[in-house]
Protein backbone atom coordinates (compact mmCIF):
# COMPACT_ATOMS: atom_id res chain seq x y z
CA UNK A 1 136.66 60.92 178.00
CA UNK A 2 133.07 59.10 177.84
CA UNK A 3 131.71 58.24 174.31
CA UNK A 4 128.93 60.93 174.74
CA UNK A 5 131.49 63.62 174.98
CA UNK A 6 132.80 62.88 171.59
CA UNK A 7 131.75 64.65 168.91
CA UNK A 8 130.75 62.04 165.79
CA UNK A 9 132.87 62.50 162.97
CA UNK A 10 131.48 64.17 159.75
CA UNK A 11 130.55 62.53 156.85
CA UNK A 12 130.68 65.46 154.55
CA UNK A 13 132.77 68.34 154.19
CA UNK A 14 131.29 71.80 154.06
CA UNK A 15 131.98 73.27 151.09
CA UNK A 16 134.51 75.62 150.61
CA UNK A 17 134.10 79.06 148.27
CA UNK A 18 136.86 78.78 146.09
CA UNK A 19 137.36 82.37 143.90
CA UNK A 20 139.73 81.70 141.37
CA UNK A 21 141.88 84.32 139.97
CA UNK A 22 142.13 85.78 136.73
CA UNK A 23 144.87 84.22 134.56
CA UNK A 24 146.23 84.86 130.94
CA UNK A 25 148.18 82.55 128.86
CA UNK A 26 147.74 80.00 126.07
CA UNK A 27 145.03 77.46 128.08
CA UNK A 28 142.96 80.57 129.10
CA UNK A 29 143.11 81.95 125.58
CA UNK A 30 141.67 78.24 124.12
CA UNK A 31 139.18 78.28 126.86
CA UNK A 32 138.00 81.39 125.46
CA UNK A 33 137.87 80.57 122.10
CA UNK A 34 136.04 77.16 122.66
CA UNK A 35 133.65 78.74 125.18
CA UNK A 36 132.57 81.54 122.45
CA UNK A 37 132.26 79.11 119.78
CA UNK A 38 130.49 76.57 122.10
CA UNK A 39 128.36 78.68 123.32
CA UNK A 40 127.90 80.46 119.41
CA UNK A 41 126.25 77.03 118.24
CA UNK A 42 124.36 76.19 121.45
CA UNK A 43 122.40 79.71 121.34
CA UNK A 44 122.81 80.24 117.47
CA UNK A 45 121.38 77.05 115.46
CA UNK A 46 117.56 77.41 116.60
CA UNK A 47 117.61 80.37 114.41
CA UNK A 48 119.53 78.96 111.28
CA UNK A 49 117.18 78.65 107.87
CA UNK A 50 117.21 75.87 105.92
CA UNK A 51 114.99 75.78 102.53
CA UNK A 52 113.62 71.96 102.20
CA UNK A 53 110.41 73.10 100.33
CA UNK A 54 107.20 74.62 100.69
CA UNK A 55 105.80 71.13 102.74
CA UNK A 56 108.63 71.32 105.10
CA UNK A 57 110.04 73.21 107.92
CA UNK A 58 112.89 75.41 107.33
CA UNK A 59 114.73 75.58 110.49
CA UNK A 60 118.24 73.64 109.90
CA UNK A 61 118.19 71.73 113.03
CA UNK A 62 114.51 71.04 114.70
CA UNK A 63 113.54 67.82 116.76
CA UNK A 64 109.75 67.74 115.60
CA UNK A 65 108.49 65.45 118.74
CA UNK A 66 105.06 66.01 116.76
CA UNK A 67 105.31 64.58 113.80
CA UNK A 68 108.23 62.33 115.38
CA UNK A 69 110.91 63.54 112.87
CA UNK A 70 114.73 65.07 113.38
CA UNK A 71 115.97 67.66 110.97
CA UNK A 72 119.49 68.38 110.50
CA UNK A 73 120.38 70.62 107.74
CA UNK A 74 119.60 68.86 104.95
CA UNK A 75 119.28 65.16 106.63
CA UNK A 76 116.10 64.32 108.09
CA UNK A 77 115.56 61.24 110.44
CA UNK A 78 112.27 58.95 111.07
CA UNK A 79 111.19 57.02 113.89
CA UNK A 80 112.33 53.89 112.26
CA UNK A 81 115.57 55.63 111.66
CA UNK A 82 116.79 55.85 115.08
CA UNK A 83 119.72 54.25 114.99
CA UNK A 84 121.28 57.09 113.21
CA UNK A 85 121.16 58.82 116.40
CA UNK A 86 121.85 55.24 118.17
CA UNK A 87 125.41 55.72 115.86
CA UNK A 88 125.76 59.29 117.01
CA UNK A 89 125.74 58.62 120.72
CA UNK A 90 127.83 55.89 119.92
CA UNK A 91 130.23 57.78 118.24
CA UNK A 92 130.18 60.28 120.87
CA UNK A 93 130.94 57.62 123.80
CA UNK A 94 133.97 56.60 121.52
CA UNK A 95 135.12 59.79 121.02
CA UNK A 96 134.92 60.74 124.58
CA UNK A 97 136.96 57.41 125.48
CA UNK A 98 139.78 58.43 122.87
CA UNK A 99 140.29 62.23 123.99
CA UNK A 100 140.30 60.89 127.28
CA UNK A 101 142.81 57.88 126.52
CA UNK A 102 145.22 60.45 124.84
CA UNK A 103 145.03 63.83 127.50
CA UNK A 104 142.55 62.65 130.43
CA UNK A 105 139.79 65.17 131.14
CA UNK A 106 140.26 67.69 128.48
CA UNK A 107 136.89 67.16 127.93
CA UNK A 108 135.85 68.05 131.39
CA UNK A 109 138.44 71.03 131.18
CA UNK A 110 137.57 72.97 127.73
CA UNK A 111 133.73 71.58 126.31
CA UNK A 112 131.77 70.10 129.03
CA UNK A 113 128.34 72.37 129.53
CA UNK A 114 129.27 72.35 133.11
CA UNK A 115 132.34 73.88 132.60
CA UNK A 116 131.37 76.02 129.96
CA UNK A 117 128.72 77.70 132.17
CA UNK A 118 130.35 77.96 135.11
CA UNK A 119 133.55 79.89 133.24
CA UNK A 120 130.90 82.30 131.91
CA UNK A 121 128.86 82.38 135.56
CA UNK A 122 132.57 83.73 137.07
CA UNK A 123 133.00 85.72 134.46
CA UNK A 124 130.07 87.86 135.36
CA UNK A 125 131.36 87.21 139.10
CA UNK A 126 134.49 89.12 138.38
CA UNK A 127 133.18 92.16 136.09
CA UNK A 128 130.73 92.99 138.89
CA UNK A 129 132.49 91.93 141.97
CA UNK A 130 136.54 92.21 140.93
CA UNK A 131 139.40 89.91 140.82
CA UNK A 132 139.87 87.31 143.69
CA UNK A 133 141.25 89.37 146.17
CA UNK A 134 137.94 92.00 146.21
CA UNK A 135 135.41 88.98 146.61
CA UNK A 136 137.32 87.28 148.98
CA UNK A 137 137.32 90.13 150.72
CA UNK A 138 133.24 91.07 149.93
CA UNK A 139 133.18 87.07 151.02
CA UNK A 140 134.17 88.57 154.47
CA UNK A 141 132.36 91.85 154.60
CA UNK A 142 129.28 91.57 156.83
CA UNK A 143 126.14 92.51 154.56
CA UNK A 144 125.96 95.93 153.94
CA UNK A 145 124.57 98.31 151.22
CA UNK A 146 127.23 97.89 148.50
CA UNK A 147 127.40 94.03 149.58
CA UNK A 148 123.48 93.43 148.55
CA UNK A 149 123.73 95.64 145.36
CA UNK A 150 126.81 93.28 143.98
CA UNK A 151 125.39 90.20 144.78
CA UNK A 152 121.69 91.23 143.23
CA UNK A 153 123.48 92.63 140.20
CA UNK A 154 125.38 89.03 139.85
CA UNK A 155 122.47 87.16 140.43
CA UNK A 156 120.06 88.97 138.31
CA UNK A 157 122.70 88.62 135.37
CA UNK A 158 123.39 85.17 136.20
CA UNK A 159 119.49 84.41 136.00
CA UNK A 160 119.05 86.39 132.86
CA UNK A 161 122.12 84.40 131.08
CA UNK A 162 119.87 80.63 132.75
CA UNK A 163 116.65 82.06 130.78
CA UNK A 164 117.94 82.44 127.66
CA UNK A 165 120.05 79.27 128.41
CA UNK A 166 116.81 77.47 128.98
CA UNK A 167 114.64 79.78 126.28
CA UNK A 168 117.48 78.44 123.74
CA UNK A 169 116.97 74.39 124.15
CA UNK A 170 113.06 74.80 123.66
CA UNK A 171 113.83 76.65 120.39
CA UNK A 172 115.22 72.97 119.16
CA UNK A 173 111.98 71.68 119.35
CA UNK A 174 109.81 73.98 117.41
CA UNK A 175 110.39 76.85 114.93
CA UNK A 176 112.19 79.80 117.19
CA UNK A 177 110.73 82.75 115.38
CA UNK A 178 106.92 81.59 116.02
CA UNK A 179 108.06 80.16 119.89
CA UNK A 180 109.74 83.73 120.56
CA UNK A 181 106.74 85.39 119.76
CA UNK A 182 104.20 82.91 121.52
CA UNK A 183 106.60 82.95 125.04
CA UNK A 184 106.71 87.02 124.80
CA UNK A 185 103.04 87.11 124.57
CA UNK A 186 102.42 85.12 127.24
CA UNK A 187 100.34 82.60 124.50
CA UNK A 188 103.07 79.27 124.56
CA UNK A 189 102.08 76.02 125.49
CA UNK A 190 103.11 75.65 129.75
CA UNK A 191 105.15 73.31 128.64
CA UNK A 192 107.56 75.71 127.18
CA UNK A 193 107.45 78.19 130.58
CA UNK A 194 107.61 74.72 132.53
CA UNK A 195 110.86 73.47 130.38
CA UNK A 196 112.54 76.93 130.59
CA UNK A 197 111.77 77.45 134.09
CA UNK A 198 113.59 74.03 134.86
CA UNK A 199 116.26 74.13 133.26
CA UNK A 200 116.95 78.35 133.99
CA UNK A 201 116.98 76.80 137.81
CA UNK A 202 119.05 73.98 137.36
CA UNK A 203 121.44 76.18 135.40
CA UNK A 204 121.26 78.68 138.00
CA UNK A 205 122.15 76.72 140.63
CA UNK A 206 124.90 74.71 139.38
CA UNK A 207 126.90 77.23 137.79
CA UNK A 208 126.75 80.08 140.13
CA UNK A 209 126.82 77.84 143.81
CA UNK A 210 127.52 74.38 143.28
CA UNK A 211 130.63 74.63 140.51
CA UNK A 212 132.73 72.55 141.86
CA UNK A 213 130.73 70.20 143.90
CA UNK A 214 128.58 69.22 140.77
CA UNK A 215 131.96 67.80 138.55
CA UNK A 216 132.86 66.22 142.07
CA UNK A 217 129.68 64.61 143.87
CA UNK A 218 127.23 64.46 140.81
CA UNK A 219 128.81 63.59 137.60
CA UNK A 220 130.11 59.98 137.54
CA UNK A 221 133.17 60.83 134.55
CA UNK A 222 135.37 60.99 137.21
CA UNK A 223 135.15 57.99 138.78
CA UNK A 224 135.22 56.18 135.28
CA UNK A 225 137.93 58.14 133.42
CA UNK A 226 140.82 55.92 135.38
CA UNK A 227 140.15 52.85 133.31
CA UNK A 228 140.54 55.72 129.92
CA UNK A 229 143.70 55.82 130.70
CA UNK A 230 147.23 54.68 131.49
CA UNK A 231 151.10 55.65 132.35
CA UNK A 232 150.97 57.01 128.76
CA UNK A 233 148.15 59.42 129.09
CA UNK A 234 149.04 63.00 128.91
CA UNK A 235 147.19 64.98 131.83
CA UNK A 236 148.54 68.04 134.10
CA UNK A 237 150.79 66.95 136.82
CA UNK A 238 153.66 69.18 138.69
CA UNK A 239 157.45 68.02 138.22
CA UNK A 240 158.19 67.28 141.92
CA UNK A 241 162.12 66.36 141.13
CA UNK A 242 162.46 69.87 139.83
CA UNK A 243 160.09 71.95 142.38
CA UNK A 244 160.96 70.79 145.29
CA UNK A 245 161.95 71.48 147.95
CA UNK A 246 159.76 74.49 147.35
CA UNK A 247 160.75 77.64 149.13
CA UNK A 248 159.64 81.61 149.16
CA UNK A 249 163.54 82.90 150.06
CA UNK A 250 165.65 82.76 146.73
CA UNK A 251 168.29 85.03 148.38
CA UNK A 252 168.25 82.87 151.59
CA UNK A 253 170.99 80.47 153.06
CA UNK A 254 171.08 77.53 150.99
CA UNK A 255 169.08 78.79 148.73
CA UNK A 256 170.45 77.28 145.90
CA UNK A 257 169.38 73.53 147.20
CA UNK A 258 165.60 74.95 146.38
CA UNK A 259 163.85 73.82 143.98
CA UNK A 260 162.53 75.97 141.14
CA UNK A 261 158.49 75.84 142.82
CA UNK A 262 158.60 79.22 145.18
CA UNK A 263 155.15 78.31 147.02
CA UNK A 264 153.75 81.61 145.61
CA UNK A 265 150.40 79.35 145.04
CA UNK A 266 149.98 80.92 141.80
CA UNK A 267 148.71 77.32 140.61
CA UNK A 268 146.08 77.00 143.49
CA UNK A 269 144.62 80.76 143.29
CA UNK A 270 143.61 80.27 139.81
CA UNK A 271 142.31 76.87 139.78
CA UNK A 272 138.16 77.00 139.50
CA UNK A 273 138.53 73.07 141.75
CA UNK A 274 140.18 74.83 144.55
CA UNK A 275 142.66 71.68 144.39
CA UNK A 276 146.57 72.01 144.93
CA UNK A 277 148.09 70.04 141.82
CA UNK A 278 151.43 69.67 143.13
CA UNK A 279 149.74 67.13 145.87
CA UNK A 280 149.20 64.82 142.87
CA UNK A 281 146.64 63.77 140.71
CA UNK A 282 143.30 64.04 142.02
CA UNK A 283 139.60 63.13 141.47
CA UNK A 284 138.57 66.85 141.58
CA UNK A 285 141.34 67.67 138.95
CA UNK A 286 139.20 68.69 135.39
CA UNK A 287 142.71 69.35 133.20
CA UNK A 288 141.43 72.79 132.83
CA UNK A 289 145.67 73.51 132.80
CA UNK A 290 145.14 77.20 134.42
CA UNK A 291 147.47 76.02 136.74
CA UNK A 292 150.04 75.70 133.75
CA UNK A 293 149.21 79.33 132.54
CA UNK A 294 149.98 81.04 135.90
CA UNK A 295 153.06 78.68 136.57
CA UNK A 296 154.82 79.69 133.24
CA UNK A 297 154.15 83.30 134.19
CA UNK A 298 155.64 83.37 137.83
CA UNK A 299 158.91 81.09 136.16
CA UNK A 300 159.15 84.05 133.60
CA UNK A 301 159.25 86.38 136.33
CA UNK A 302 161.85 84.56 137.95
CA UNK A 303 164.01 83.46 135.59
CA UNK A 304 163.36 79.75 135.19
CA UNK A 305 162.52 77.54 132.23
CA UNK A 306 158.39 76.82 131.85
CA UNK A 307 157.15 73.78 132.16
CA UNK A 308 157.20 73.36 136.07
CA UNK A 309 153.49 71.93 135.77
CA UNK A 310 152.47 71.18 132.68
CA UNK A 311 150.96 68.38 130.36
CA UNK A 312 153.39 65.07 130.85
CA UNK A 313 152.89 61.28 131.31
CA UNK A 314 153.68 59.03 133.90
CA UNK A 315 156.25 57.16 132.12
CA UNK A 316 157.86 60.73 131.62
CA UNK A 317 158.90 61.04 135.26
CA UNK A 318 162.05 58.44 135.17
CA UNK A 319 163.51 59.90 131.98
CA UNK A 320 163.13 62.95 133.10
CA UNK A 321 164.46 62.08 136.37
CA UNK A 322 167.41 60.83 134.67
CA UNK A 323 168.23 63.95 132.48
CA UNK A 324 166.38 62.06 129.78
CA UNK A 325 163.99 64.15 127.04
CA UNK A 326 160.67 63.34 127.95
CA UNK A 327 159.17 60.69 124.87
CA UNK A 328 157.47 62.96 121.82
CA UNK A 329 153.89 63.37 122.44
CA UNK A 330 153.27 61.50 119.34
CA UNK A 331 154.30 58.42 120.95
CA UNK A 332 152.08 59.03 123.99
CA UNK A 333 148.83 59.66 121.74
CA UNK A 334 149.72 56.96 118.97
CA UNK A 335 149.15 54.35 121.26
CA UNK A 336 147.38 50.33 120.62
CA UNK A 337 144.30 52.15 123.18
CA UNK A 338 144.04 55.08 121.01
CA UNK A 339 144.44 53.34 117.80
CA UNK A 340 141.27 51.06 118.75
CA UNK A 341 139.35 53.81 119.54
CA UNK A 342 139.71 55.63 116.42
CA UNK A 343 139.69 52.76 114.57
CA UNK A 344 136.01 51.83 116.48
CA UNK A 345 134.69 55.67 115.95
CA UNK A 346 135.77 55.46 112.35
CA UNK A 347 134.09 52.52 111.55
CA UNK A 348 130.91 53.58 112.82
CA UNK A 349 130.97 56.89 111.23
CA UNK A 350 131.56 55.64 107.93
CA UNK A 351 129.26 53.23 108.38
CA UNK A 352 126.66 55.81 109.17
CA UNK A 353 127.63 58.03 106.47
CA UNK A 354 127.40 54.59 104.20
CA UNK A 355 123.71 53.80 105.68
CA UNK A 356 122.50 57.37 105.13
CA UNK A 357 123.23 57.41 101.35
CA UNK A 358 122.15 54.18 100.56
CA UNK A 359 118.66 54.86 102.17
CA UNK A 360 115.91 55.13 99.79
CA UNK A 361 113.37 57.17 99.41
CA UNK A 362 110.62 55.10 99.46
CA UNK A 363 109.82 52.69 102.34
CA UNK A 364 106.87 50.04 103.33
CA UNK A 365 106.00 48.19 106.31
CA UNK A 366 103.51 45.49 106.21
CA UNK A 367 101.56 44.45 109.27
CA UNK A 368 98.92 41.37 108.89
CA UNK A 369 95.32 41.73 110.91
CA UNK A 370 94.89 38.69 112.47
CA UNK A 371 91.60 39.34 113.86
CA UNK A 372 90.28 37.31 112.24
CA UNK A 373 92.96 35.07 110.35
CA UNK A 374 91.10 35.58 107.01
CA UNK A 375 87.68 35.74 105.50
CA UNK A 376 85.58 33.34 102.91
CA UNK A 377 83.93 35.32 100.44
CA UNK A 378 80.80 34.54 99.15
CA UNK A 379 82.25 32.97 96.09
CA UNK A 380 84.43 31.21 97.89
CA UNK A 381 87.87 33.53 97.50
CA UNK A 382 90.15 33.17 100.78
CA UNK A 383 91.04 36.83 101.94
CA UNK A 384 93.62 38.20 104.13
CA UNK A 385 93.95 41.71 105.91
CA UNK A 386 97.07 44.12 105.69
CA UNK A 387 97.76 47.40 106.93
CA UNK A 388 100.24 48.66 104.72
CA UNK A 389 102.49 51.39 105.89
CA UNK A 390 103.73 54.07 103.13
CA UNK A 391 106.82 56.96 103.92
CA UNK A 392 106.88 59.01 101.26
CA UNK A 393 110.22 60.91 102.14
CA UNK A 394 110.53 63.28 98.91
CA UNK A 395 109.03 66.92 99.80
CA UNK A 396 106.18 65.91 96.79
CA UNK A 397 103.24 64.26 96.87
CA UNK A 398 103.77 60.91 94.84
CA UNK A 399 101.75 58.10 93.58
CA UNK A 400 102.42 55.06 94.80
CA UNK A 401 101.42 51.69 92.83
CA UNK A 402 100.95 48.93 95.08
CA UNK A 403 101.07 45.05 94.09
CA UNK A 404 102.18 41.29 94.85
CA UNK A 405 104.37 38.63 93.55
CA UNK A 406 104.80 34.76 94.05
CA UNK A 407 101.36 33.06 93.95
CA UNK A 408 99.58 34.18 90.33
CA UNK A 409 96.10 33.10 91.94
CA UNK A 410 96.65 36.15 94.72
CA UNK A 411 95.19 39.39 93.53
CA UNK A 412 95.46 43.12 95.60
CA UNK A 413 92.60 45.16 96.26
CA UNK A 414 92.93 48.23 98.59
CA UNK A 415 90.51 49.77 100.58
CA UNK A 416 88.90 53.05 99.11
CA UNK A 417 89.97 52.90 95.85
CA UNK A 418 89.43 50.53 93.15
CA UNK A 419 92.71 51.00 91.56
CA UNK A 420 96.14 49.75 92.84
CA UNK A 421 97.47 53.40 92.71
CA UNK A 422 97.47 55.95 96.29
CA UNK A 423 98.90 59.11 96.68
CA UNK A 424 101.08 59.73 99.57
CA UNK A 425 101.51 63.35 100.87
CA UNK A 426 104.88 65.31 100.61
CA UNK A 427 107.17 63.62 103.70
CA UNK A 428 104.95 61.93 105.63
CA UNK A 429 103.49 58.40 106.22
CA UNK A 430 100.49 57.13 105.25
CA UNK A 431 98.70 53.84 106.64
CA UNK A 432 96.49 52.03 103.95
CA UNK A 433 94.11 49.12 104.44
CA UNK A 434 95.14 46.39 101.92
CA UNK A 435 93.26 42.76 100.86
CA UNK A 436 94.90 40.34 99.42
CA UNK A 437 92.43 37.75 98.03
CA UNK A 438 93.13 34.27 96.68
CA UNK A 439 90.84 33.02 93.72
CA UNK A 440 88.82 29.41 95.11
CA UNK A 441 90.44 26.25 95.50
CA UNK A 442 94.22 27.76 94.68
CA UNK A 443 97.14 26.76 96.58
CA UNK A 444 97.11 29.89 98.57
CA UNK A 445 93.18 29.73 100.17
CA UNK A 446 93.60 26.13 100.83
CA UNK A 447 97.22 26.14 102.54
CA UNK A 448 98.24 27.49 106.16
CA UNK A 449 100.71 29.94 105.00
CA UNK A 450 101.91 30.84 101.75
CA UNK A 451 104.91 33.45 101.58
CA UNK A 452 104.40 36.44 98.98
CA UNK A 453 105.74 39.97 98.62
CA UNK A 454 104.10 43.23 98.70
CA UNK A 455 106.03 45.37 95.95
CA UNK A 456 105.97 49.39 95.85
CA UNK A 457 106.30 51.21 92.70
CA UNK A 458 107.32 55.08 93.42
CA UNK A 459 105.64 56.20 89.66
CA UNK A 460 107.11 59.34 89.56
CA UNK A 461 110.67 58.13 89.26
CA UNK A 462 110.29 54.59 89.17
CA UNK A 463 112.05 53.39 92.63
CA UNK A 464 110.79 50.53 94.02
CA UNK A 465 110.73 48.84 97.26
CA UNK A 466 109.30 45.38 98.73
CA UNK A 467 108.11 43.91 102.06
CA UNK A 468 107.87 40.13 102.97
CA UNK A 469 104.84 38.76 104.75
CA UNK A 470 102.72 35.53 104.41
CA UNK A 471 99.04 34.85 103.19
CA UNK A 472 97.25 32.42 105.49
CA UNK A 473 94.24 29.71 103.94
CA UNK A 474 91.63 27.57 105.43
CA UNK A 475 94.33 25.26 107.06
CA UNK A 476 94.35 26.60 109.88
């Protein structure tokens, strides 16, 4: 055969509709419960009140992009307080390293939003259209009347549940009552339409026809998680000594040289991958553990002990093998891997928590103007330039006294007021133009740089607070 009569190979697969089937059991039962209450908080905490005062916005968790603030409850983050949220992420990266370390993709399996949406997308698939074997079969059907009314009514409920998904993450960045209103009548900013509209599509899309394809192709977790874990990990795997050889006939010659797996691809129907987990473990795998759920059922039904797929290590498979009891799952998860990473996610959340009530109140930031260096007065004083930047983080206005220590010939004046006494406003920030002036012929105006200290008196309660900066004289 000539080269031109072969056909080139492809280099990617078609994809495959995969229609799991409904399953019941402990796994499903904890996927239900963690998509209700994951779902509960994601929709749920725009609309949560939280008194902080009559200055302050009362929604319990807002990201004000505005006024560059993050409200949580009743902690609230600045811009210079980002690494609280650096902590968080790291926290989170820890955290998904540990569950991973101890039971492989559980995350992938029961909280990812991927999964989460895409349980609740064939959800609505199988209210509307049935259980696997009707939308295989409407798969099949050529398009007909009662074809295009399913498939509208699924789609139309699918889009309504990406709005309100989308409608629900713009409610984090503004209050949600006042948003509602403003998107209803048509008077939001199109930012708000824009952001909803993106994300309603995206979630569209990738719940309801690329499921599988986006936890295979897309997201990289899968292709990381193998250096997570080792022979000790707990993940869902299929006990080949004791299924196989797999066979349907139980009442067959030899028979009783079967093993207890009957090929009734129970496991394979109900997985939402489309993957067959008695081939081994696989990329595509997510350790959703549906498989385990409909196993345990069909060896119920025919009389053999659970447990023919199910949660187990590598390092179970000898013992087992042996007639040995498999090691305590203890030992798997208490581990020198797992031990550093909750040791590493510990630290850092205690050191958070330590940071956040140690924080004060009060805070300064001093920035010199250097254009120019400094100024000669007529009486021959030596002054320098300062923009002085006051957070007032109480939810009252307070008065702030400003003043210096370390050379006695340096005075303060500040720009507006001739007293050493501003007000700041109830939790904000306010920038104030400061001189510092050093008296003629001191130390300080004839010297390139002297060091001093701006202090800040909180008179109201009496905290105080200090920034370092230097004065700079004639030498120059």
């Amino acid at each position: 055969m000539s080269s031109t009569d072969q056909t080139p190979e492809k280099l990617y697969a078609a994809r495959e509709p995969i229609f799991p089937r409904r399953v019941s059991g402990k796994f499903r039962n904890l996927k239900w419960w963690l998509m209700a209450f994951t779902l509960g908080i994601y929709y749920l905490t725009p609309w949560i009140r939280w008194d902080r005062g009559p200055k302050l916005p009362d929604q319990a968790v807002l990201v004000d992009l505005a006024n560059r603030r993050f409200f949580f409850f009743w902690i609230e983050i600045w811009p210079h307080e980002f690494y609280f949220v650096a902590g968080l992420l790291i926290m989170a990266g820890l955290g998904l390293f540990l569950f991973t370390s101890a039971l492989g993709r559980v995350w992938c399996g029961y909280a990812c939003p991927q999964t989460v949406w895409t349980d609740l997308f064939i959800l609505v698939e199988r209210w509307v259209e049935g259980d696997r074997n009707k939308r295989v079969k409407l798969w099949r059907e050529k398009w007909n009347v009662k074809k295009i009314r399913l498939r509208l009514t699924k789609w139309v409920l699918w889009f309504l549940i990406a709005v309100a998904t989308g409608g629900a993450w713009v409610f984090y960045f503004t209050d949600a009552p006042t948003l509602l209103v403003d998107l209803l009548t048509f008077s939001a900013h199109p930012v708000a339409y824009t952001t909803i509209g993106v994300l309603a599509m995206t979630t569209f899309v990738f719940g309801g026809f690329m499921r599988e394809q986006v936890c295979i192709y897309m997201c990289p977790w899968p292709r990381i998680q193998a250096a997570m874990m080792d022979e000790d990990t707990l993940t869902v795997g299929y006990r080949t000594w004791r299924g196989e050889p797999r066979g349907k006939h139980r009442k067959a010659e030899n028979a009783d040289q079967l093993g207890d797996c009957i090929d009734c691809m129970a496991c394979v129907n109900v997985c939402p991958m489309g993957i067959d987990i008695r081939d081994g473990q696989q990329l595509a795998c997510i350790t959703c553990a549906l498989c385990i759920d409909a196993c345990d059922d069909v060896m119920e039904k025919i009389g053999k002990p659970r447990g023919l797929i199910d949660y187990m290590a590598l390092t179970d498979e000898p013992r087992e093998r042996a007639g040995q009891e498999p090691k305590p799952i203890i030992k798997h998860i208490l581990r020198p891997r797992t031990i550093l990473y909750t040791t590493l996610w510990s630290l850092v959340g205690v050191g958070l928590v330590v940071a956040l009530f140690i924080r004060p109140d009060l805070d300064v930031t001093v920035s010199p103007v250097r254009n120019p260096t400094y100024v000669t007065l007529s009486d021959g004083s030596i002054r320098n330039t300062y923009d002085v930047r006051l957070r007032n983080k109480h939810g009252e206005d307070r008065p702030f006294h400003i003043s210096i220590s370390g050379d006695p010939a340096m005075r303060v004046q500040i720009e507006g007021t001739p007293y050493e006494t501003v007000t700041v406003p109830a939790d904000t920030q306010l920038l104030q133009r400061v001189y510092v002036i050093a008296a003629p012929g001191s130390d300080a105006a004839r010297e390139e740089r002297t060091e001093f200290r701006f202090w800040v008196e909180d008179n109201t309660n009496g905290d105080r607070t200090f920034a370092d900066t230097v004065f700079n004289g004639t030498e120059n």
